[in-house]
N, C-alpha and C. Protein backbone atom coordinates (compact mmCIF):
# COMPACT_ATOMS: atom_id res chain seq x y z
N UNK A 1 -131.31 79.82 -118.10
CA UNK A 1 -130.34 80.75 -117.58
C UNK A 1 -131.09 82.03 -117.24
N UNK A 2 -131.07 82.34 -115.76
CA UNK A 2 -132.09 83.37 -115.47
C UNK A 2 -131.31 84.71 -115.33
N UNK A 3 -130.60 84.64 -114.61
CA UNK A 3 -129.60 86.07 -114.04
C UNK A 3 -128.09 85.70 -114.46
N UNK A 4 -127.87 87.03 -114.79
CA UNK A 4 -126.79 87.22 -115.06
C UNK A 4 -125.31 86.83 -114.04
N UNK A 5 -125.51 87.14 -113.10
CA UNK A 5 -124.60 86.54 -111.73
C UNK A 5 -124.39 84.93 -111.92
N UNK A 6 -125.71 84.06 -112.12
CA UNK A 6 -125.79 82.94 -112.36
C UNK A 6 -125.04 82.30 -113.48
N UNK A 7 -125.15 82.96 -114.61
CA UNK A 7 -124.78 82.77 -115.54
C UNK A 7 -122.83 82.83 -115.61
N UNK A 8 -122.57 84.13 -114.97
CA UNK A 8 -121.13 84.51 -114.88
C UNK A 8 -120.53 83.52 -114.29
N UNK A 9 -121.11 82.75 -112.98
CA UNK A 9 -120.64 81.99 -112.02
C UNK A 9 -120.16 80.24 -112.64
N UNK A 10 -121.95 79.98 -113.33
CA UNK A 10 -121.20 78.80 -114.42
C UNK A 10 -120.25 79.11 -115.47
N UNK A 11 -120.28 80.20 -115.83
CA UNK A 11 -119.06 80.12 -117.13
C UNK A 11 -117.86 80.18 -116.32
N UNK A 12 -117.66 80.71 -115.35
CA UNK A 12 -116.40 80.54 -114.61
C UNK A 12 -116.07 79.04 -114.22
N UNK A 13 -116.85 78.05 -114.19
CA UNK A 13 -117.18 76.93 -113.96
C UNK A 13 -116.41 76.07 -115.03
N UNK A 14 -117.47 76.38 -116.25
CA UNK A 14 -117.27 75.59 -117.56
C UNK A 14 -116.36 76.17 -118.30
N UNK A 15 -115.72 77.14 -118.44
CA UNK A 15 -114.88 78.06 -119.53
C UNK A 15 -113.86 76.87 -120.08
N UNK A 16 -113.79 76.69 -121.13
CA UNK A 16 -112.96 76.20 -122.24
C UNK A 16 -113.41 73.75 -122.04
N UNK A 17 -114.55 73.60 -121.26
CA UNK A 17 -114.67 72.45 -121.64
C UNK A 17 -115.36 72.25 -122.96
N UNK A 18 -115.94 72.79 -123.74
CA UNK A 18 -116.70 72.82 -124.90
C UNK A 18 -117.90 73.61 -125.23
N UNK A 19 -118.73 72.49 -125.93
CA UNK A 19 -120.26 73.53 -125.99
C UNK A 19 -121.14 72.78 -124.86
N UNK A 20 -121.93 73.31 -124.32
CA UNK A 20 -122.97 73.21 -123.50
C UNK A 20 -124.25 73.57 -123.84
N UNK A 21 -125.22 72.54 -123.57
CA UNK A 21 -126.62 72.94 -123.86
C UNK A 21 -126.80 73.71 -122.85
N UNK A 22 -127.61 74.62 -122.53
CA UNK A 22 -128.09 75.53 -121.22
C UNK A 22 -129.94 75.54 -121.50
N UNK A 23 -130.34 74.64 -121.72
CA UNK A 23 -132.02 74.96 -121.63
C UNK A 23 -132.68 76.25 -121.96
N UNK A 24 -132.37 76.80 -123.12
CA UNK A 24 -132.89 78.04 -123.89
C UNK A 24 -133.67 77.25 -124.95
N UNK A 25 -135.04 77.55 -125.09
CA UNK A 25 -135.05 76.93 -127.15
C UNK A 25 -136.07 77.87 -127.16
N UNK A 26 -136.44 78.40 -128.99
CA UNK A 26 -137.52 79.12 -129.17
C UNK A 26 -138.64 77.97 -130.14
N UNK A 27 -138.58 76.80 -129.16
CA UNK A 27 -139.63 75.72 -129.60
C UNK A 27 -140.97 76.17 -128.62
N UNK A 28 -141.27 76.99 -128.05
CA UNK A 28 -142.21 77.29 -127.04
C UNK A 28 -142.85 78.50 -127.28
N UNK A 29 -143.37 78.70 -128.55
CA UNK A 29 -144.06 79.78 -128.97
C UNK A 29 -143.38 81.04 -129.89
N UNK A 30 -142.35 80.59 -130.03
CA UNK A 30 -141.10 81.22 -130.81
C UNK A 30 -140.16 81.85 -130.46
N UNK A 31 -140.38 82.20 -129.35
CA UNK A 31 -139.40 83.28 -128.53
C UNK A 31 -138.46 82.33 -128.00
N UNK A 32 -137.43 83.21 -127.08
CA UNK A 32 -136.43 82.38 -126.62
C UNK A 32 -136.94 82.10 -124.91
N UNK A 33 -136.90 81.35 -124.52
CA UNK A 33 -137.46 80.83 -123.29
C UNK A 33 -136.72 79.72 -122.32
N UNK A 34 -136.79 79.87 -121.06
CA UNK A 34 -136.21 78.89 -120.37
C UNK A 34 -136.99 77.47 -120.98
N UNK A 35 -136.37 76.27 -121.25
CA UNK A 35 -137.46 75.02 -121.45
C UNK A 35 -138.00 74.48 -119.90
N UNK A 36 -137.07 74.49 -118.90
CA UNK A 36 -137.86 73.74 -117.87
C UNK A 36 -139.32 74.23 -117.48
N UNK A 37 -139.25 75.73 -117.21
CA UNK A 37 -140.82 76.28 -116.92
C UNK A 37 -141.36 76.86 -117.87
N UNK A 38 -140.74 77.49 -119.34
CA UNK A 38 -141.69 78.14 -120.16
C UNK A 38 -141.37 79.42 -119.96
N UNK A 39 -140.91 80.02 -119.43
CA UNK A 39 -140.56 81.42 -118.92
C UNK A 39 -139.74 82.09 -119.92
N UNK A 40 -140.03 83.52 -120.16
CA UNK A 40 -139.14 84.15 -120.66
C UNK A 40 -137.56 84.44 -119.94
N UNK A 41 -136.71 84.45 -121.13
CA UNK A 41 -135.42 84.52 -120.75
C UNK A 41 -135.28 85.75 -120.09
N UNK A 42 -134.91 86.30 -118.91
CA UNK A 42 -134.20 87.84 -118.40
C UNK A 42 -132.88 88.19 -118.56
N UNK A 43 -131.88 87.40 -119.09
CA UNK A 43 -130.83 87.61 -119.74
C UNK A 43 -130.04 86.61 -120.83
N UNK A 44 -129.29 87.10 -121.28
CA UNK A 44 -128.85 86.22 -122.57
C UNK A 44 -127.29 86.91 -123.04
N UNK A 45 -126.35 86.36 -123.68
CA UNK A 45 -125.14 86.29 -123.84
C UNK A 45 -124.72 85.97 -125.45
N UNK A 46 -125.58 86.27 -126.02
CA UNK A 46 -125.68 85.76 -127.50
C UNK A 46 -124.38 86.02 -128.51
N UNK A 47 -123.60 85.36 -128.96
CA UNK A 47 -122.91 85.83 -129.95
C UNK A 47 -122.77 86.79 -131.01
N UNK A 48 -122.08 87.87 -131.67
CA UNK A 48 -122.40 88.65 -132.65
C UNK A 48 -123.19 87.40 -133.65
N UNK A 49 -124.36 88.24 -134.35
CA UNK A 49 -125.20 87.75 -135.71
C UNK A 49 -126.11 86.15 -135.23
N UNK A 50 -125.86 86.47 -133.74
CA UNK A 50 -127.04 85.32 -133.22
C UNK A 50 -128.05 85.94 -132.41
N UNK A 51 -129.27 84.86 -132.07
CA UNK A 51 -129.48 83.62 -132.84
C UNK A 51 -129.62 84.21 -134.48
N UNK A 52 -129.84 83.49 -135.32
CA UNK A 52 -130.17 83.40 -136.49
C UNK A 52 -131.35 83.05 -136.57
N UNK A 53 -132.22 83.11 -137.92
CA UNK A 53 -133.60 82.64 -138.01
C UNK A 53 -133.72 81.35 -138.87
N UNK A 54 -132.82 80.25 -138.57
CA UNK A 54 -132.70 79.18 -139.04
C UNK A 54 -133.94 78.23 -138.42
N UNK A 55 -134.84 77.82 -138.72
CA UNK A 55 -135.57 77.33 -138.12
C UNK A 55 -135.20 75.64 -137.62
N UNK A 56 -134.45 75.13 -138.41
CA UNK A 56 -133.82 73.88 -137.69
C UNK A 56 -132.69 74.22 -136.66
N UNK A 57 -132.58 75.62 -135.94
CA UNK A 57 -131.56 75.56 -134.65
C UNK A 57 -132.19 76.24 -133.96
N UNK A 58 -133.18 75.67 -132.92
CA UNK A 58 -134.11 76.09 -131.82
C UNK A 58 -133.75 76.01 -130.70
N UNK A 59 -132.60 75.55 -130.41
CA UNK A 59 -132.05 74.89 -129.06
C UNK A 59 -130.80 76.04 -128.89
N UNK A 60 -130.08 76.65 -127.83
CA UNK A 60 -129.71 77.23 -127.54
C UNK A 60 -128.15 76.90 -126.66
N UNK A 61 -127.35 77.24 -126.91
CA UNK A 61 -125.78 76.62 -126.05
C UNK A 61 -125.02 77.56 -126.04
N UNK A 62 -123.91 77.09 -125.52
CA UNK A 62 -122.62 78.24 -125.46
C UNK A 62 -121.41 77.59 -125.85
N UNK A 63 -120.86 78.38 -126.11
CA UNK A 63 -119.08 78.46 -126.65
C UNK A 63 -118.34 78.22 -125.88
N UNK A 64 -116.56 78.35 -126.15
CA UNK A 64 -115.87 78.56 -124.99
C UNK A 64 -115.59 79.67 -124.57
N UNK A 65 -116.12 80.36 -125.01
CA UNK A 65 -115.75 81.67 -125.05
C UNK A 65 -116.82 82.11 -123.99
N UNK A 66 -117.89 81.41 -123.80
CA UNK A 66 -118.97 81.61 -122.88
C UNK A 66 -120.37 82.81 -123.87
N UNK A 67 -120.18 82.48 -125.21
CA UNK A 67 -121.18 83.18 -126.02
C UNK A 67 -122.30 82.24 -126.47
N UNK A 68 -123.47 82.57 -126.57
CA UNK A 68 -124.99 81.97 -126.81
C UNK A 68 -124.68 81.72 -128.57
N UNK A 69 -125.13 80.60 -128.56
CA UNK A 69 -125.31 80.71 -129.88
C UNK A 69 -126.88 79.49 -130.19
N UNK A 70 -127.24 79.52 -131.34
CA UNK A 70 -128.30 78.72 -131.66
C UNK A 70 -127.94 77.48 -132.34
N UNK A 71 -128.62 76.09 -132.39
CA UNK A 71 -127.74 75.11 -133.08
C UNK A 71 -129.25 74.12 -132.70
N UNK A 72 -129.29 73.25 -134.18
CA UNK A 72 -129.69 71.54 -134.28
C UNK A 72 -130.24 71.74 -133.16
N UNK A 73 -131.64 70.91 -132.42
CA UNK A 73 -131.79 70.80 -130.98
C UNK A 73 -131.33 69.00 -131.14
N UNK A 74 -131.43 68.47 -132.11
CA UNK A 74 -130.94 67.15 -132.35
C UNK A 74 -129.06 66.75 -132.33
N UNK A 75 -128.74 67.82 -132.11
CA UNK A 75 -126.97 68.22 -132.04
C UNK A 75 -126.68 67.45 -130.52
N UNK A 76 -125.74 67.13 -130.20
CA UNK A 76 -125.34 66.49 -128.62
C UNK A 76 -124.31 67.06 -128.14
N UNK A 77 -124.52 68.42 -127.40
CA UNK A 77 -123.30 68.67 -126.99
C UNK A 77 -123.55 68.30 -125.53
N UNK A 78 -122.45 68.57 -124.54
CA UNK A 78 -122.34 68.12 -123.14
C UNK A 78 -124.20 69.34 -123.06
N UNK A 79 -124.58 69.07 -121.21
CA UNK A 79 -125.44 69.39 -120.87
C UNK A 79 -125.16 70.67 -119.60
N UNK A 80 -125.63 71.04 -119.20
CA UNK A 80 -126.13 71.54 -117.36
C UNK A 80 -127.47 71.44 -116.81
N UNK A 81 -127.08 71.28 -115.79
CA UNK A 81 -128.43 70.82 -114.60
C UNK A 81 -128.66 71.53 -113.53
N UNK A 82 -129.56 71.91 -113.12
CA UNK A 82 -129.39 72.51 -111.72
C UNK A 82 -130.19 71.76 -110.57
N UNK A 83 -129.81 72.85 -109.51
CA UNK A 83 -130.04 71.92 -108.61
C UNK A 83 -130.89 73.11 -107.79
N UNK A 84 -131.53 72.93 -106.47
CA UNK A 84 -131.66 74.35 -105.58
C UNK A 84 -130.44 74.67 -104.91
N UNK A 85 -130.01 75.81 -104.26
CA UNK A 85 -129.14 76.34 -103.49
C UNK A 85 -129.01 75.30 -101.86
N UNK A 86 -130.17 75.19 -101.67
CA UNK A 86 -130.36 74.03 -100.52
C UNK A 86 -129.80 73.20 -100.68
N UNK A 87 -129.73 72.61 -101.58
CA UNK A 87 -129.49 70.64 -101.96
C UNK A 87 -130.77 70.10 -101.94
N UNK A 88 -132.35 70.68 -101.86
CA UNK A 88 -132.86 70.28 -101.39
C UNK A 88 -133.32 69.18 -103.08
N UNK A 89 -134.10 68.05 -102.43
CA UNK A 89 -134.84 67.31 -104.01
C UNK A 89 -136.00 67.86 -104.57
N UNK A 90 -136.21 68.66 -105.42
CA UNK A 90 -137.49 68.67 -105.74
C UNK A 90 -138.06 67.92 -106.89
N UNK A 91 -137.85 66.74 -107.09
CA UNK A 91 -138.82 65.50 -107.48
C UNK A 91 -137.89 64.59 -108.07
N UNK A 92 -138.36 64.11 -109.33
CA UNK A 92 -137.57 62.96 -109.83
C UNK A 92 -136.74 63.49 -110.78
N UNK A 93 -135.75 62.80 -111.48
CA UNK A 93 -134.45 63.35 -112.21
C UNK A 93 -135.34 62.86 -114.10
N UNK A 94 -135.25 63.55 -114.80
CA UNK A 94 -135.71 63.34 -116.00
C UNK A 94 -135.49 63.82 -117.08
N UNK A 95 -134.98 63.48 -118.41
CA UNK A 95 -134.45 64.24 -119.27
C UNK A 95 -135.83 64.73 -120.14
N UNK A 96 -135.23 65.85 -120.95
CA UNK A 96 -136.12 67.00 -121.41
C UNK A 96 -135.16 66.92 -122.74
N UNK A 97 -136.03 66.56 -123.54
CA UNK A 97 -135.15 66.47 -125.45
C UNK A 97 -136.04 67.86 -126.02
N UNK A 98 -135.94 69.05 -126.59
CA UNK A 98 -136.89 69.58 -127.24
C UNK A 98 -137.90 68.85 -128.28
């Protein structure tokens, strides 16, 4: 989750289907980081008293409420995916487990 606009636009999207993974974990050097490229996060939505320093909840999701929270990366909640603005393909489709 890079920008904030982005972010507003899916929660307007997803608001009240459940929790959602969003590809945040601090399995990548400890910090909180996008997982697809490694990148630091530029915005975040975190719940009051999150993340926590639980070291078994590295994986990162949201509420219905549309708040970040930390949880299990072994937990299964629904997912999101993106795509480019184009439609265009950029390669093959592949899942990413932390």
């Amino acid at each position: 989750m890079s920008t904030s606009p982005l972010w507003y636009s899916l929660y307007g999207v997803l608001h009240g289907y459940g929790v959602f993974w969003i590809g945040v974990t601090n399995l990548l050097g400890g910090t909180w980081k996008n997982i697809d490229d490694g990148s630091n996060i530029t915005f975040s939505n975190w719940a009051p008293g999150q993340p926590t320093n639980d070291k078994n909840s590295s994986c990162a999701a949201i509420d219905t409420q549309g708040l970040w929270f930390n949880e299990n990366c072994e937990a299964a909640p629904l997912f999101v995916c993106g795509v480019p603005s184009d439609g265009s393909e950029t390669g093959t489709a592949s899942a990413i487990r932390p």
